[in-house]
C-alpha atoms as a PDB file:
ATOM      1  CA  UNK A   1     -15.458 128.141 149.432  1.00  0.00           C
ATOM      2  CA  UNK A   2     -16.563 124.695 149.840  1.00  0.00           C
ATOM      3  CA  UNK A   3     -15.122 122.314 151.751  1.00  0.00           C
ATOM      4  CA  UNK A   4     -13.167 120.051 148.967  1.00  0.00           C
ATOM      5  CA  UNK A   5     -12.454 123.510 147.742  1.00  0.00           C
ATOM      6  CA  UNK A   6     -10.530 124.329 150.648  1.00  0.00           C
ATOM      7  CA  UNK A   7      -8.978 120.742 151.028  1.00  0.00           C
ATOM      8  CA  UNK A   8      -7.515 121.179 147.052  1.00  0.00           C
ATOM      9  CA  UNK A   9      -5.393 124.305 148.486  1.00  0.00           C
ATOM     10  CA  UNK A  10      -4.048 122.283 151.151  1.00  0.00           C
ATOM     11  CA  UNK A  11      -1.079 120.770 149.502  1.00  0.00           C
ATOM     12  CA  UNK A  12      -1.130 117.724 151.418  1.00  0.00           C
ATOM     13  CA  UNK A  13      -4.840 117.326 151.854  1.00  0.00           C
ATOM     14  CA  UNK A  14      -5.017 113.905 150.452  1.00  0.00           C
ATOM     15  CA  UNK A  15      -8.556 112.660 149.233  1.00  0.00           C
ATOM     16  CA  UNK A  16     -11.946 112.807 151.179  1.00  0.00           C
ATOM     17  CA  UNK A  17     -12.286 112.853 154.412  1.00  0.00           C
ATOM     18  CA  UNK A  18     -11.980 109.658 156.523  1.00  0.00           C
ATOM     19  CA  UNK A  19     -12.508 108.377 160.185  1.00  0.00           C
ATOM     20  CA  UNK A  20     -10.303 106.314 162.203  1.00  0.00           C
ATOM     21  CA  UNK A  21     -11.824 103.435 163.028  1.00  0.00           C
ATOM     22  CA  UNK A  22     -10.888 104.186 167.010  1.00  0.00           C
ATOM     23  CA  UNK A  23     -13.146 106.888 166.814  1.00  0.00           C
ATOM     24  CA  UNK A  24     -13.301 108.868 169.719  1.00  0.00           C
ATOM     25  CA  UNK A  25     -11.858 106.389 171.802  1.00  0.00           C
ATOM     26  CA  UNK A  26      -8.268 106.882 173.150  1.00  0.00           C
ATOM     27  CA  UNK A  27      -6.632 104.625 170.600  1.00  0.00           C
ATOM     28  CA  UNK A  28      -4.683 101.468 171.274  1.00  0.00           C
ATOM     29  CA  UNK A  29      -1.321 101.313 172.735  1.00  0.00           C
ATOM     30  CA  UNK A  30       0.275 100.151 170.274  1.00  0.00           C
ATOM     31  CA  UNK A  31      -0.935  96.530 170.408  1.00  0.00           C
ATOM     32  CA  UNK A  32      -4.743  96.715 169.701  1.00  0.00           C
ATOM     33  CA  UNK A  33      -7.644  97.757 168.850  1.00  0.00           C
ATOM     34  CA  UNK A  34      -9.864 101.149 170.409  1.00  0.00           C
ATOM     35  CA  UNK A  35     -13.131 100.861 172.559  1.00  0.00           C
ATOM     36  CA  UNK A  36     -15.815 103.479 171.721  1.00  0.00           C
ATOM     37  CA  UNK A  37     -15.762 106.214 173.860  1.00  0.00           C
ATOM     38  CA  UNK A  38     -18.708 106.731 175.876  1.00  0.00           C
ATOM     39  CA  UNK A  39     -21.264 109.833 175.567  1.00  0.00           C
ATOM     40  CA  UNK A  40     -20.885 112.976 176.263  1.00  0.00           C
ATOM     41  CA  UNK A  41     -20.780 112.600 179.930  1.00  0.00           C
ATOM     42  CA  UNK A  42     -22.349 115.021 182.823  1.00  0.00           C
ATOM     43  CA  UNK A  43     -19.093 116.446 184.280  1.00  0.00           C
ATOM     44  CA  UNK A  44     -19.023 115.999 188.128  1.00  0.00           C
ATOM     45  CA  UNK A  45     -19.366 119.458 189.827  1.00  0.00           C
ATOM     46  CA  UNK A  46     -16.189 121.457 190.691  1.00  0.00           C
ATOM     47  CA  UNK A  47     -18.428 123.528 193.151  1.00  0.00           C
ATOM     48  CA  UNK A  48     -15.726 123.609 195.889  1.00  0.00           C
ATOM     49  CA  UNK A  49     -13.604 126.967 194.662  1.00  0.00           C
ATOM     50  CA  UNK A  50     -11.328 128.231 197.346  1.00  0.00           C
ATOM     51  CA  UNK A  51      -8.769 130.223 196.340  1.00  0.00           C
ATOM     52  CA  UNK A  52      -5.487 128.304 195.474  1.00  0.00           C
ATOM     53  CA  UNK A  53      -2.072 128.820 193.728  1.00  0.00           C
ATOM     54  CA  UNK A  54      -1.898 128.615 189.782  1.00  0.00           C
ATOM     55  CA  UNK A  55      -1.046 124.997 188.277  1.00  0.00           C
ATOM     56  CA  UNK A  56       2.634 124.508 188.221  1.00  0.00           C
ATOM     57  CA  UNK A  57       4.425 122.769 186.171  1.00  0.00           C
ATOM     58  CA  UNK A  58       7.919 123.115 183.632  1.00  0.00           C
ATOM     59  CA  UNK A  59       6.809 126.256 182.110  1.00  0.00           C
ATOM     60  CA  UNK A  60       4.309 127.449 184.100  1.00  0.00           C
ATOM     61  CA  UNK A  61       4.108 130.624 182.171  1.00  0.00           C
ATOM     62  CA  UNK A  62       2.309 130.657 179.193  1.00  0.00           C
ATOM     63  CA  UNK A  63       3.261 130.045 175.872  1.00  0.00           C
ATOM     64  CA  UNK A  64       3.455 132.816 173.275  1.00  0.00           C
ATOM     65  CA  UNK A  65       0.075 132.934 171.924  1.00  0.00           C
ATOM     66  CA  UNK A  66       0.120 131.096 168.318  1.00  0.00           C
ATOM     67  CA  UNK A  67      -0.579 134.572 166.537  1.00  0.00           C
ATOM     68  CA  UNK A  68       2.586 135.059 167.754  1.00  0.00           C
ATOM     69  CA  UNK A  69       4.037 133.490 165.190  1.00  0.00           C
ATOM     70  CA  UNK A  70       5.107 135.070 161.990  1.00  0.00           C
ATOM     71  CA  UNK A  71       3.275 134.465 158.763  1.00  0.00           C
ATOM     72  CA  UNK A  72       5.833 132.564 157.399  1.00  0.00           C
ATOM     73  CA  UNK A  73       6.200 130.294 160.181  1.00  0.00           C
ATOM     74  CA  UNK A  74       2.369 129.416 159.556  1.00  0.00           C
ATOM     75  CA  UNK A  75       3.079 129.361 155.764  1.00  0.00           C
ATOM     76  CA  UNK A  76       5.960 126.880 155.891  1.00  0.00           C
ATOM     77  CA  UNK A  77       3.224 124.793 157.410  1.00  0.00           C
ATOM     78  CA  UNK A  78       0.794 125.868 154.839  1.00  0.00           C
ATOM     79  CA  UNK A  79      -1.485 127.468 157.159  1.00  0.00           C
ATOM     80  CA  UNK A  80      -2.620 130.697 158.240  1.00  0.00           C
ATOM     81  CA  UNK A  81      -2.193 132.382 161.753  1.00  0.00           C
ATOM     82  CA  UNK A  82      -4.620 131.821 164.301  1.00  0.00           C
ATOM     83  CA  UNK A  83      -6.082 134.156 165.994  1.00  0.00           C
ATOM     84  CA  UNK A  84      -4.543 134.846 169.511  1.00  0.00           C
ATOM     85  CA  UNK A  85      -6.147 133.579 172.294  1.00  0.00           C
ATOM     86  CA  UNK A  86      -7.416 135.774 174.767  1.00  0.00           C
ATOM     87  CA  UNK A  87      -5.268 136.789 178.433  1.00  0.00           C
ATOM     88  CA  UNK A  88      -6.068 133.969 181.126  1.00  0.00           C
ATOM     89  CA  UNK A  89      -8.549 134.348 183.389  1.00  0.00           C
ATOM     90  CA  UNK A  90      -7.570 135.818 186.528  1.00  0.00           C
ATOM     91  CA  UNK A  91     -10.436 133.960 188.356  1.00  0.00           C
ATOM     92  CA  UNK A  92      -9.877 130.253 187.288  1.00  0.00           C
ATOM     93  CA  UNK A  93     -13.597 128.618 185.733  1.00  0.00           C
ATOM     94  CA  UNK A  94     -12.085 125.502 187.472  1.00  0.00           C
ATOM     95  CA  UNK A  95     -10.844 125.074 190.442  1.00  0.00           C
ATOM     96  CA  UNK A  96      -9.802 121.883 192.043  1.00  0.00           C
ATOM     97  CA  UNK A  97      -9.266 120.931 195.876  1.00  0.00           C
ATOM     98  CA  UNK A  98      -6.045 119.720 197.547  1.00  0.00           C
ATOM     99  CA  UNK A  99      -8.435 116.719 199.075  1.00  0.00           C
ATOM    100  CA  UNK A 100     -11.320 114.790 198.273  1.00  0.00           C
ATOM    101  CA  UNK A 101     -13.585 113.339 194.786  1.00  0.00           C
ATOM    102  CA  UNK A 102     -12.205 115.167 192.294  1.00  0.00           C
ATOM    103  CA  UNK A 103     -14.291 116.438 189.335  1.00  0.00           C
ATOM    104  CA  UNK A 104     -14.318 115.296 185.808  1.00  0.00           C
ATOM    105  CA  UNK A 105     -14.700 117.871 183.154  1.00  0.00           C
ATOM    106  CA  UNK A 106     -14.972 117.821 179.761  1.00  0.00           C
ATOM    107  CA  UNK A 107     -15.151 121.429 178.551  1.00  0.00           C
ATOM    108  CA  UNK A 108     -14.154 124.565 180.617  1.00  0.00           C
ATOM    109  CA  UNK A 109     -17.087 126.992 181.377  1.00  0.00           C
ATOM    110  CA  UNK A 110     -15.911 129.872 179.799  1.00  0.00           C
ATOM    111  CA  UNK A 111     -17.162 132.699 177.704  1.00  0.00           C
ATOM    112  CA  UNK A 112     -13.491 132.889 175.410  1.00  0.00           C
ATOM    113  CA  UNK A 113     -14.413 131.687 172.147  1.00  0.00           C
ATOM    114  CA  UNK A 114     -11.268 129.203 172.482  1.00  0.00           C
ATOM    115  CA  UNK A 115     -10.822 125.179 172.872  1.00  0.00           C
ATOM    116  CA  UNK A 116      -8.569 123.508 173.978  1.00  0.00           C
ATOM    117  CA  UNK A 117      -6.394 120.563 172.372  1.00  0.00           C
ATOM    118  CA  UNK A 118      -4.822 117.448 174.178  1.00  0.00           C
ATOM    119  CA  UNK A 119      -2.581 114.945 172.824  1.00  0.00           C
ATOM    120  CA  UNK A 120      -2.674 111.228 174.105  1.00  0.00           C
ATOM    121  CA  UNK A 121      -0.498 108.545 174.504  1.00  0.00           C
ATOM    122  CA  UNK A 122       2.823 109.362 172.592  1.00  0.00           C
ATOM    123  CA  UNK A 123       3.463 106.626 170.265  1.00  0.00           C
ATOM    124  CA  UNK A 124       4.387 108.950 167.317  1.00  0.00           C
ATOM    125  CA  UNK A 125       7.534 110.695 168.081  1.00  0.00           C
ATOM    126  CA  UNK A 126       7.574 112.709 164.819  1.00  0.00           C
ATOM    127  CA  UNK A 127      10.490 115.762 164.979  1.00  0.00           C
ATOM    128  CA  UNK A 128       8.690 117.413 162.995  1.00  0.00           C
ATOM    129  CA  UNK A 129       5.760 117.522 165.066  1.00  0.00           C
ATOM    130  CA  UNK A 130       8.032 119.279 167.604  1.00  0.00           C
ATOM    131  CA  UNK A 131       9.498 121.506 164.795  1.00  0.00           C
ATOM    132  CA  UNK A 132       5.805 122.788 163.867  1.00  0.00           C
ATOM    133  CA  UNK A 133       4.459 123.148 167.789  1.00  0.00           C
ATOM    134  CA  UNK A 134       8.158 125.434 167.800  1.00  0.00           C
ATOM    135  CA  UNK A 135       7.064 127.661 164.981  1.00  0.00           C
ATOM    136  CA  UNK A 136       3.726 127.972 165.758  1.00  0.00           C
ATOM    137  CA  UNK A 137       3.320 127.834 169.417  1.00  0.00           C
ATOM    138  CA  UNK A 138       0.010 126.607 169.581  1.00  0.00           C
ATOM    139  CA  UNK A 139      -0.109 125.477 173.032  1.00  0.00           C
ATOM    140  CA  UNK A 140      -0.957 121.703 173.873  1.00  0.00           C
ATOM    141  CA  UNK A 141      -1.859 119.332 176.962  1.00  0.00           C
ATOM    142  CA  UNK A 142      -0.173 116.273 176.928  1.00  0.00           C
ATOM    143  CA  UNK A 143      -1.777 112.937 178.274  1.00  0.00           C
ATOM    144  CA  UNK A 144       1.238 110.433 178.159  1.00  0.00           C
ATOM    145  CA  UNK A 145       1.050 106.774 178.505  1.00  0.00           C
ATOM    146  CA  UNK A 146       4.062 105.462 180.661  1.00  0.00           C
ATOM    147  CA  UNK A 147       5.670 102.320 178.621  1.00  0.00           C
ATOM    148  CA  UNK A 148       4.087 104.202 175.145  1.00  0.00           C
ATOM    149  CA  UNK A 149       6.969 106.340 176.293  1.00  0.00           C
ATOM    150  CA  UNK A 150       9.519 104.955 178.251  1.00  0.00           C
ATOM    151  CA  UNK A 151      12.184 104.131 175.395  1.00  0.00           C
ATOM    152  CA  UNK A 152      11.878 107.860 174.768  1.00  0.00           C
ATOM    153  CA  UNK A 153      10.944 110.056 177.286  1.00  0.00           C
ATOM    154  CA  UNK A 154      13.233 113.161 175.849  1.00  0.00           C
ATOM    155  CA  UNK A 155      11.489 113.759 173.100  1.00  0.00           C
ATOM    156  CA  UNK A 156       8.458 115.086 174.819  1.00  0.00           C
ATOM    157  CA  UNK A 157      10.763 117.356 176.980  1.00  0.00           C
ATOM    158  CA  UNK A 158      11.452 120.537 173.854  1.00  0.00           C
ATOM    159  CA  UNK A 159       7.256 119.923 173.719  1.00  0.00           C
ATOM    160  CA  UNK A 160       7.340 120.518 177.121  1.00  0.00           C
ATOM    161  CA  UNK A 161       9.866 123.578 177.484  1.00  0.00           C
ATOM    162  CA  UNK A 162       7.529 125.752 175.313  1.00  0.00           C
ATOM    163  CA  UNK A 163       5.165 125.272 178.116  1.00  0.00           C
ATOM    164  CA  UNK A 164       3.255 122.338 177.619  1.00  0.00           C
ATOM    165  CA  UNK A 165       2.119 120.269 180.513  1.00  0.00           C
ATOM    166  CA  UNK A 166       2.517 116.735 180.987  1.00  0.00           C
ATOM    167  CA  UNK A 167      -0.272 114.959 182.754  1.00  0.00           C
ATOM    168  CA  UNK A 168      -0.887 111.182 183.440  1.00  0.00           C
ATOM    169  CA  UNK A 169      -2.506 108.238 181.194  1.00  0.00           C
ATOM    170  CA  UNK A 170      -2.115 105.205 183.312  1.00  0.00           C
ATOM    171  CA  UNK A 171       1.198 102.742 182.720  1.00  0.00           C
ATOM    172  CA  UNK A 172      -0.271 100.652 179.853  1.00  0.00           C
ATOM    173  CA  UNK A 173      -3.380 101.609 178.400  1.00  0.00           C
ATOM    174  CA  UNK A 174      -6.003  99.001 180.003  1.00  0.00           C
ATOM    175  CA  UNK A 175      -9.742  99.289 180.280  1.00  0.00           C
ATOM    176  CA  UNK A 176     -10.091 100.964 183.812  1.00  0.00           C
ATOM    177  CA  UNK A 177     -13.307  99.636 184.196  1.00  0.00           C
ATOM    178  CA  UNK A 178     -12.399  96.015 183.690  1.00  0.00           C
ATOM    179  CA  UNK A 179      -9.276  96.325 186.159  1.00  0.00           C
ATOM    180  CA  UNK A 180      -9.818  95.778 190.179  1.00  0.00           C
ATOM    181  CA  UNK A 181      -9.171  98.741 192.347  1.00  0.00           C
ATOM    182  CA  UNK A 182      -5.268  97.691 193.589  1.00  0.00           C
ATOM    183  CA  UNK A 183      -4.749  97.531 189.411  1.00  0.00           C
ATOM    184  CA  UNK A 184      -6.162 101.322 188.882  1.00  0.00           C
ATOM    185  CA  UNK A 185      -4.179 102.500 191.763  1.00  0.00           C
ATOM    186  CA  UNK A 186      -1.008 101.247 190.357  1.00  0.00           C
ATOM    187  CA  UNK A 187      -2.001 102.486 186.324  1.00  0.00           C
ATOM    188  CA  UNK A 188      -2.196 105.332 187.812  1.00  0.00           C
ATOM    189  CA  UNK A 189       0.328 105.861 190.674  1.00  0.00           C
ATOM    190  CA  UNK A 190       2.832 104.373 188.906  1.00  0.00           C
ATOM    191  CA  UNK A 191       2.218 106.354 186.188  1.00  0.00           C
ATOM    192  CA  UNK A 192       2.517 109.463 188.061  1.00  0.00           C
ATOM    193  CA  UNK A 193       6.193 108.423 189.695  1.00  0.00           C
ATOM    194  CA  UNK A 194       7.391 108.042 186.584  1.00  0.00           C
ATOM    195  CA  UNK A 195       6.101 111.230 184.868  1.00  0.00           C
ATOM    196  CA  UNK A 196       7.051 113.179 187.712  1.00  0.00           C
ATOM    197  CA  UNK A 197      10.568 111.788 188.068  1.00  0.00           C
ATOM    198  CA  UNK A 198      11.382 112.292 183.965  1.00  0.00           C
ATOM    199  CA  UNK A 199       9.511 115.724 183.500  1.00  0.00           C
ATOM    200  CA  UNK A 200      10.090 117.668 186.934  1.00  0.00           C
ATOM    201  CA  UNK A 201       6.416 117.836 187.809  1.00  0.00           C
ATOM    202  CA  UNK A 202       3.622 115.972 188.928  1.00  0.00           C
ATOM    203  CA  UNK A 203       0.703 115.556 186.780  1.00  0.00           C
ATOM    204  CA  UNK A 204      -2.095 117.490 187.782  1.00  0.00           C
ATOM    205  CA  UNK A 205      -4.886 115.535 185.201  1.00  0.00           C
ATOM    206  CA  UNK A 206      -5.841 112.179 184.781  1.00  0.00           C
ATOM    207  CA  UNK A 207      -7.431 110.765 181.594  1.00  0.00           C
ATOM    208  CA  UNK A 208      -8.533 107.175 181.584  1.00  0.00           C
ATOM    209  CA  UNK A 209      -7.960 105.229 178.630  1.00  0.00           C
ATOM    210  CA  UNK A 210     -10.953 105.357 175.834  1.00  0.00           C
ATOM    211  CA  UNK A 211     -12.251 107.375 178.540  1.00  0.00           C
ATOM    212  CA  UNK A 212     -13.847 104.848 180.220  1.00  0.00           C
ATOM    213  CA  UNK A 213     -14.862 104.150 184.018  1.00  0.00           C
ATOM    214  CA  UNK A 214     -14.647 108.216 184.271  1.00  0.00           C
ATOM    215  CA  UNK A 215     -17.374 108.285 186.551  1.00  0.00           C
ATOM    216  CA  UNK A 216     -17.420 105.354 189.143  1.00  0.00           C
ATOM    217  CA  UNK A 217     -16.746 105.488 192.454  1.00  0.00           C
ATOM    218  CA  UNK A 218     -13.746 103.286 192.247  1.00  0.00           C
ATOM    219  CA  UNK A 219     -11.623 105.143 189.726  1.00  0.00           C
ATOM    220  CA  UNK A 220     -12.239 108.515 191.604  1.00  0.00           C
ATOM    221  CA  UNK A 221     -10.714 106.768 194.742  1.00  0.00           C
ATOM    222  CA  UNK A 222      -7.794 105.615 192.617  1.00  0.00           C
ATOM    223  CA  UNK A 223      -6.976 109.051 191.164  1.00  0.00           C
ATOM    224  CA  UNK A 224      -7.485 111.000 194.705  1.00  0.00           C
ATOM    225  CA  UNK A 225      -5.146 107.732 196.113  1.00  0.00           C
ATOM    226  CA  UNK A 226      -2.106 109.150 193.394  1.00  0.00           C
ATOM    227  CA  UNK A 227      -1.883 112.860 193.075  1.00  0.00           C
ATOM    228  CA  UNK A 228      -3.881 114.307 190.006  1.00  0.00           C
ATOM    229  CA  UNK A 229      -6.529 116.412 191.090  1.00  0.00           C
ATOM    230  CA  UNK A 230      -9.389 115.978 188.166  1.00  0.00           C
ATOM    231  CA  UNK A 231     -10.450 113.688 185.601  1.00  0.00           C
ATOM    232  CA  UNK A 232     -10.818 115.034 182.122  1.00  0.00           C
ATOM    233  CA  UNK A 233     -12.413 113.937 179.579  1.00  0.00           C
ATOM    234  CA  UNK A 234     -13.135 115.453 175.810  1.00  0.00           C
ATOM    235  CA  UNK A 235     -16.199 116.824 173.652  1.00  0.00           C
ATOM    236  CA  UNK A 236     -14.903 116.527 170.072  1.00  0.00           C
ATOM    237  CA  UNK A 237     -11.981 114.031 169.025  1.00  0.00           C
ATOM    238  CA  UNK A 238      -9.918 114.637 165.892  1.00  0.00           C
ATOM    239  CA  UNK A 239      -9.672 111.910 163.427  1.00  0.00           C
ATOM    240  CA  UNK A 240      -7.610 112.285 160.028  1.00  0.00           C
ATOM    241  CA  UNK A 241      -9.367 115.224 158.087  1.00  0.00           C
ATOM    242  CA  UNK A 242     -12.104 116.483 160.548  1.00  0.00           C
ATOM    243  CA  UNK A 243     -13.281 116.260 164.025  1.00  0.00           C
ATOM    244  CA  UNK A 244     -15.927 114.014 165.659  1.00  0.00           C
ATOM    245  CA  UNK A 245     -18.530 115.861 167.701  1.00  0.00           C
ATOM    246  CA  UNK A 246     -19.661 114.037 170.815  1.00  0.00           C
ATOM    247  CA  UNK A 247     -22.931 116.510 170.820  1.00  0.00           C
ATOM    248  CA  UNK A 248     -23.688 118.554 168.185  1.00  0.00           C
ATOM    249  CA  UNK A 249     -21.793 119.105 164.771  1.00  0.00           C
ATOM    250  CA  UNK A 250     -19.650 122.778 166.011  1.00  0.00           C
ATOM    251  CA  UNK A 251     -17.249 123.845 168.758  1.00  0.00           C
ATOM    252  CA  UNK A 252     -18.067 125.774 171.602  1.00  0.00           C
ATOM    253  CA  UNK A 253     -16.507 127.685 173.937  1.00  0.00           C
ATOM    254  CA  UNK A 254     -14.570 125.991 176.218  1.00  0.00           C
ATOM    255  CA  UNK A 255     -14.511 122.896 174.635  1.00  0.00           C
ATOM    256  CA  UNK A 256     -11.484 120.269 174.790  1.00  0.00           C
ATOM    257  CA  UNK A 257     -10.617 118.317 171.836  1.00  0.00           C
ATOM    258  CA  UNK A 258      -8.906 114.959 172.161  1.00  0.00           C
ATOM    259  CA  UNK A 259      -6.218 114.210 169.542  1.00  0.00           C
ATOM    260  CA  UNK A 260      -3.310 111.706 169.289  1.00  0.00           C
ATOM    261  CA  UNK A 261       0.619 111.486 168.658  1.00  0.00           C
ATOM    262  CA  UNK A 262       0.131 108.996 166.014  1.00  0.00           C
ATOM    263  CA  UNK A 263       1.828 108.771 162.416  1.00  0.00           C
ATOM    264  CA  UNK A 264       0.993 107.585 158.827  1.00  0.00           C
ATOM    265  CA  UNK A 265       0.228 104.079 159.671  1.00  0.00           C
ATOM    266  CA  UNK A 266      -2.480 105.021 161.917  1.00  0.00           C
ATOM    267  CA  UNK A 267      -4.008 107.908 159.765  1.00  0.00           C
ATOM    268  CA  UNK A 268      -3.749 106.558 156.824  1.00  0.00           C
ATOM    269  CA  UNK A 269      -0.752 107.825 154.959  1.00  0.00           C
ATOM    270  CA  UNK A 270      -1.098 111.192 156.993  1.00  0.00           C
ATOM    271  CA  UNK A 271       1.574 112.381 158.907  1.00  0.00           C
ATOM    272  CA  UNK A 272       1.282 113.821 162.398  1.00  0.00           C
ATOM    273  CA  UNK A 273       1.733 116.922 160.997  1.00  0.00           C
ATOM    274  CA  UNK A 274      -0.508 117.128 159.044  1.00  0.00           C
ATOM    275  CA  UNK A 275      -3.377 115.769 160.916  1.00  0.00           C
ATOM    276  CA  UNK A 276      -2.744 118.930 163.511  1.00  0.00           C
ATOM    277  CA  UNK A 277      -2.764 121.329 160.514  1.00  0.00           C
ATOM    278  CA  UNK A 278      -6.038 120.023 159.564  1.00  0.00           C
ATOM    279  CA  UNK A 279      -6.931 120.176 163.148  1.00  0.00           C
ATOM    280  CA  UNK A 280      -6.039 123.712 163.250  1.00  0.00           C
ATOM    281  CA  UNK A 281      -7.708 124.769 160.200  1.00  0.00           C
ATOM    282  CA  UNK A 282     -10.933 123.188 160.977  1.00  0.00           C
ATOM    283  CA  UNK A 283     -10.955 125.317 164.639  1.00  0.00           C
ATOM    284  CA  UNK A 284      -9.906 128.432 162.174  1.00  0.00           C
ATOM    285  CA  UNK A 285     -13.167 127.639 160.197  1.00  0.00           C
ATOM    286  CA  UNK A 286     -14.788 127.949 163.112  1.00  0.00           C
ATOM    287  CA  UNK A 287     -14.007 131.675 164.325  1.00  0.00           C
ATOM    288  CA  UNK A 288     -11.854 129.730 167.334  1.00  0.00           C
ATOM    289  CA  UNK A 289      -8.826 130.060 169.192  1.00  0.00           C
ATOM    290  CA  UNK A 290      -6.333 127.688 170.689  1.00  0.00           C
ATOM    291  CA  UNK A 291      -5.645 128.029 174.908  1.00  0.00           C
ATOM    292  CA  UNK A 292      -4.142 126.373 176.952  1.00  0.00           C
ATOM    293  CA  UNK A 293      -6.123 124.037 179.403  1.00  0.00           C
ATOM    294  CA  UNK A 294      -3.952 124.636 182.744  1.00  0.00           C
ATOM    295  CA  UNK A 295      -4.638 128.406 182.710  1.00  0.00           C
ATOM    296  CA  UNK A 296      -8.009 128.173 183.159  1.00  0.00           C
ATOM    297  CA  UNK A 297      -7.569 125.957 186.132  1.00  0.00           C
ATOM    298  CA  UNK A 298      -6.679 126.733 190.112  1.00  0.00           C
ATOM    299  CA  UNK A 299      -4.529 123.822 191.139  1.00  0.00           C
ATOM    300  CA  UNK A 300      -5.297 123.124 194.862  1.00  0.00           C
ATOM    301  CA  UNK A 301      -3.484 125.650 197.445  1.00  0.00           C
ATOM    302  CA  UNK A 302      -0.486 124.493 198.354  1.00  0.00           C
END
């Protein structure tokens, strides 16, 4: 079936498909416009491994895998069941130190034909969103933006009891790159009190807005100076309909998609909702499964 074929039985697939205009940047804040992510960059190397305790976090345990789910819970959302992801790894692909540069990563070496999806900033705060992830128990990363968040930090917390992590995305959104060192340190420290304080854990990720500044020096000082323990970045980033490829035009194993919590007035009459169905059925199409991104990584022995 083509693809507008497909798009017809989706009963709300509305029209063609269409791009944000943030691209694969990690949209605005709430106040302004995106900045183009950069390329595809070359991750830093993990090559330190030592052995080390699992990530922790609320629900350290994994999530029921999404297949999980009955076929009426998918249907509700007019979708069909993914395919379950595979066990974890018992030998992490990434493994991080307690000390040091940390690495930034993009994709997860891995020969699981899975991806794996992260959700930025929070400005969308749909219930329903939370209703669907409930049902279908796809499992999620969450990037969260302090004040994107800060007049409602509950509502990520039934996200983050069906084992979700929550992981850091500075204080306000800025251009790390454009920001002196003391102003990274306290995006990001400040950032991680907070998250830590309302959500139990500390972060283990960083993401830097739009991505940007992932690979100096200066930022990898700032992140080792507040707690997470790698920088991660994204290879595809969904938009409205489809997903933009930052090499390529497929998934691959291992690869993390970037995606939002934003609502109709950012995607165009979409809901939240429905943007992660399409996301979902466009990672169907493509023989994939949904993991989750902290069980394929050793958090730093304790």
């Amino acid at each position: 079936m083509s693809r507008d074929g497909r798009n017809r039985t989706r009963t709300y697939a509305a029209g063609a498909l269409a791009l944000l205009a943030f691209a694969t940047a990690c949209g605005d804040n709430g106040g302004g416009g995106g900045l183009a992510a950069p390329a595809a960059t070359t991750p830093v190397s993990a090559a330190p491994r030592p052995s080390g305790a699992a990530p922790t976090g609320a629900a350290a345990t994994p999530g029921a895998a999404p297949a999980a789910a009955n076929a009426a819970a998918w249907a509700k959302w007019n979708l069909t069941p993914l395919a379950p992801a595979p066990a974890p790894p018992a030998d992490k692909p990434i493994k991080l130190e307690r000390t040091g540069p940390v690495p930034v990563f993009s994709d997860v070496k891995t020969n699981d034909k899975v991806v794996f999806i992260t959700i930025d900033d929070g400005a969308e705060k749909d219930p329903k969103f939370v209703e669907m992830l409930t049902d279908l128990k796809v499992p999620i990363s969450m990037f969260l933006t302090r004040d994107i968040i800060k007049n409602d930090y509950a509502y990520f917390k039934p996200l983050q009891a069906l084992g979700n992590h929550v992981q850091n995305h500075t204080v306000d959104h800025p251009v790390m790159s454009k920001i002196p060192a003391e102003k990274q340190k306290s995006e990001i420290c400040d950032a991680q009190s907070a998250l830590t304080q309302q959500y139990g854990t500390a972060p283990l990720l960083f993401r830097p807005p739009f991505g940007d500044g992932a690979n100096t020096p200066m930022l990898n000082t700032s992140v080792q100076q507040c707690g997470p323990r790698a920088i991660v970045l994204w290879r595809e980033s969904m938009q409205i309909h489809d997903m933009q490829y930052q090499s390529g035009d497929k998934l691959k194993p291992g690869d993390i998609v970037l995606a939002h919590f934003r609502g109709p007035k950012e995607l165009k009459g979409s809901t939240m909702t429905q943007m992660f169905g399409e996301l979902l059925a466009r990672i169907q199409e493509q023989g994939f499964s949904v993991a989750r991104l902290e069980d394929y990584i050793q958090a730093p022995a304790s």
